[in-house]
Protein backbone atom coordinates (compact mmCIF):
# COMPACT_ATOMS: atom_id res chain seq x y z
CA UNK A 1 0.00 0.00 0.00
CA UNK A 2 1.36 3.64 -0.64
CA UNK A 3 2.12 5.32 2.10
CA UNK A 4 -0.04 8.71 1.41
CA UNK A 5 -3.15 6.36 0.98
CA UNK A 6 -3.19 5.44 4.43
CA UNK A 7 -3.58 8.91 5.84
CA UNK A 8 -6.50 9.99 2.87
CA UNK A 9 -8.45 6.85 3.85
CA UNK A 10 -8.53 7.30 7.60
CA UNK A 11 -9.31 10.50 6.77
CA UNK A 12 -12.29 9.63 4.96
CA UNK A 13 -13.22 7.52 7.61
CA UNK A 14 -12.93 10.12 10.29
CA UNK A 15 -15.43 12.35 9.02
CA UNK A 16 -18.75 11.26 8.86
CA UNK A 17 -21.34 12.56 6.50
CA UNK A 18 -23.84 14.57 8.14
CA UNK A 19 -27.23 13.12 8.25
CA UNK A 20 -29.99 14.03 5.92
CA UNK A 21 -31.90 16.70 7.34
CA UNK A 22 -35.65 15.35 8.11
CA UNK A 23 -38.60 15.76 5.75
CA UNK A 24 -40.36 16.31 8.53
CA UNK A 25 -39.00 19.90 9.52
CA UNK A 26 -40.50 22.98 7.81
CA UNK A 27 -43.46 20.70 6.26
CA UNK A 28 -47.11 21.57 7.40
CA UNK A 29 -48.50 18.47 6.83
CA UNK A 30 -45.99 16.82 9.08
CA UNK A 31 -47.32 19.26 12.18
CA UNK A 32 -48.56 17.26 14.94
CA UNK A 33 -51.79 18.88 17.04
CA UNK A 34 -51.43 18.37 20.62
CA UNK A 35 -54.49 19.10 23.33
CA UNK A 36 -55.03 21.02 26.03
CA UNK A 37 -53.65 18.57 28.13
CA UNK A 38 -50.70 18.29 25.95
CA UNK A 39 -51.73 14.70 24.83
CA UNK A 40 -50.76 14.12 20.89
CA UNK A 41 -54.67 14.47 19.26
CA UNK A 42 -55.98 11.18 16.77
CA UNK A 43 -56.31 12.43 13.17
CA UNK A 44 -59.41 11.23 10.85
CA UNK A 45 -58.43 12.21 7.47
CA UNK A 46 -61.92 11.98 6.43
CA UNK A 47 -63.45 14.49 9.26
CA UNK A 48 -62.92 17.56 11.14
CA UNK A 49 -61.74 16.84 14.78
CA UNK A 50 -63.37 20.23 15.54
CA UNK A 51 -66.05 20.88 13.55
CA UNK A 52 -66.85 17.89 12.44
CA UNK A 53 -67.58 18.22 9.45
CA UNK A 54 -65.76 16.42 5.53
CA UNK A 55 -62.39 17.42 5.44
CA UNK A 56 -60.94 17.89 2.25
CA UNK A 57 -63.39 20.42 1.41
CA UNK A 58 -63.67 23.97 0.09
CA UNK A 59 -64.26 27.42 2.00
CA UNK A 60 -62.85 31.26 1.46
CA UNK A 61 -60.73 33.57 3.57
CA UNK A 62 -62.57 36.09 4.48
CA UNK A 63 -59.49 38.95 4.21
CA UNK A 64 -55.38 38.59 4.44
CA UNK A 65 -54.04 35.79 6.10
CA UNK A 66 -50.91 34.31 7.18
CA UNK A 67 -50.24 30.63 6.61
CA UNK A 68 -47.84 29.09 8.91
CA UNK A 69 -45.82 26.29 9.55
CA UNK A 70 -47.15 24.47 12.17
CA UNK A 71 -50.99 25.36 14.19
CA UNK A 72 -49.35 27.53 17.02
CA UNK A 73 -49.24 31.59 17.12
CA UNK A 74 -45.70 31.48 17.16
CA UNK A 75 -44.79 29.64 13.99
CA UNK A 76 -42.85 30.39 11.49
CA UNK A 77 -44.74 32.49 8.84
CA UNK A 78 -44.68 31.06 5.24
CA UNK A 79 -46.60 32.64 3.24
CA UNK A 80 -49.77 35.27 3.05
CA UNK A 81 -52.54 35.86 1.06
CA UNK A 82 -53.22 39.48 0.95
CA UNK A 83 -56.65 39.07 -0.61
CA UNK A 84 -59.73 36.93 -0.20
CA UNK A 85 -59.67 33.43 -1.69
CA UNK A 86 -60.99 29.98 -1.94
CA UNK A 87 -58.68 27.46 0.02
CA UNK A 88 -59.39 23.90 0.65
CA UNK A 89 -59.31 22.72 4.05
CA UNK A 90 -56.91 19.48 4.86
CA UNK A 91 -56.65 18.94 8.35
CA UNK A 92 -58.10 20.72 11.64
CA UNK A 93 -56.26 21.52 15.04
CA UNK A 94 -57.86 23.50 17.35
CA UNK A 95 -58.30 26.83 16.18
CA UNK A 96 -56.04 26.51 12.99
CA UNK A 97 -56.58 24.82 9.99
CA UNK A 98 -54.08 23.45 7.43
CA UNK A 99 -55.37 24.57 4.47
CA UNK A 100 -53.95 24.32 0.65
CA UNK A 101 -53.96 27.26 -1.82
CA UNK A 102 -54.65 27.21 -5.41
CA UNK A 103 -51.07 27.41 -6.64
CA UNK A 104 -50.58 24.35 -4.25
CA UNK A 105 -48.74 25.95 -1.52
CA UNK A 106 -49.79 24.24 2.10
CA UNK A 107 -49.96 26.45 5.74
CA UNK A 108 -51.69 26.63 8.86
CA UNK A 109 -54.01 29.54 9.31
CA UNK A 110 -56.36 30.90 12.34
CA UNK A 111 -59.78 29.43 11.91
CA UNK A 112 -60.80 32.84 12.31
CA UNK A 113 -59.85 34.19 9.14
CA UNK A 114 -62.21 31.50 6.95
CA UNK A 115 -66.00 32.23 5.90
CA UNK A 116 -68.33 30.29 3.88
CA UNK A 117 -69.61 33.38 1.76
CA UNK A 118 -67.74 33.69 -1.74
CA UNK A 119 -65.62 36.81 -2.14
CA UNK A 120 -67.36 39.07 -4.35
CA UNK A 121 -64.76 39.01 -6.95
CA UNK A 122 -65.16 35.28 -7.71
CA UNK A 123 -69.58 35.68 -7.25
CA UNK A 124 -68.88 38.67 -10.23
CA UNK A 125 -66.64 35.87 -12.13
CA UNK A 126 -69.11 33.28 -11.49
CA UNK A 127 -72.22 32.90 -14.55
């Protein structure tokens, strides 16, 4: 064996390659809703743990809002919609929903910022 091999391989050896970073991080879907008591909440993809009522489905924002990255106040702010428009509701936690835009783009919003009345741009648009 050459003798400047030796040194290059334990090199190699010595440094490991970092782990992949998770898919998990960052990703809204991935969120996990916890309780009041702190308890990690069940999730039926088919209905609303709050409402109760057929999740996917389609509602409006009723004026700006700010998606987020997780369904907490202090999350990381993604994106925002500076205008009314339809959404379609994925998953509920609390008083957040996740919620996917037309272009695709997915965040958690405040549950407070939805309504069930068209804007009046798209009722205009609408024959």
């Amino acid at each position: 064996m050459r003798p400047w091999l030796l040194p290059l391989l334990l090199a190699a050896c010595a440094s490991p390659v970092p782990p992949e970073p998770s898919v998990a991080r960052n990703v809204p879907e991935a969120a996990v809703c916890h309780g009041e008591d702190g308890q990690v909440l069940r999730h039926n993809s088919r209905v609303g743990a709050q409402t109760g009522l057929p999740t996917p489905r389609s509602i409006y924002t009723r004026h700006a809002a700010t998606f987020r990255a997780g369904p907490k106040r202090d999350e990381a702010e993604l994106f925002r919609l500076e205008k009314p428009s339809s959404i379609v509701i994925l998953r509920e936690c609390g008083f957040f929903r996740l919620a996917r835009v037309p272009d695709g783009r997915t965040g958690w919003l405040q549950a407070s910022v939805l309504t069930t009345r068209m804007p009046a741009q798209e009722r205009r648009a609408t024959p």
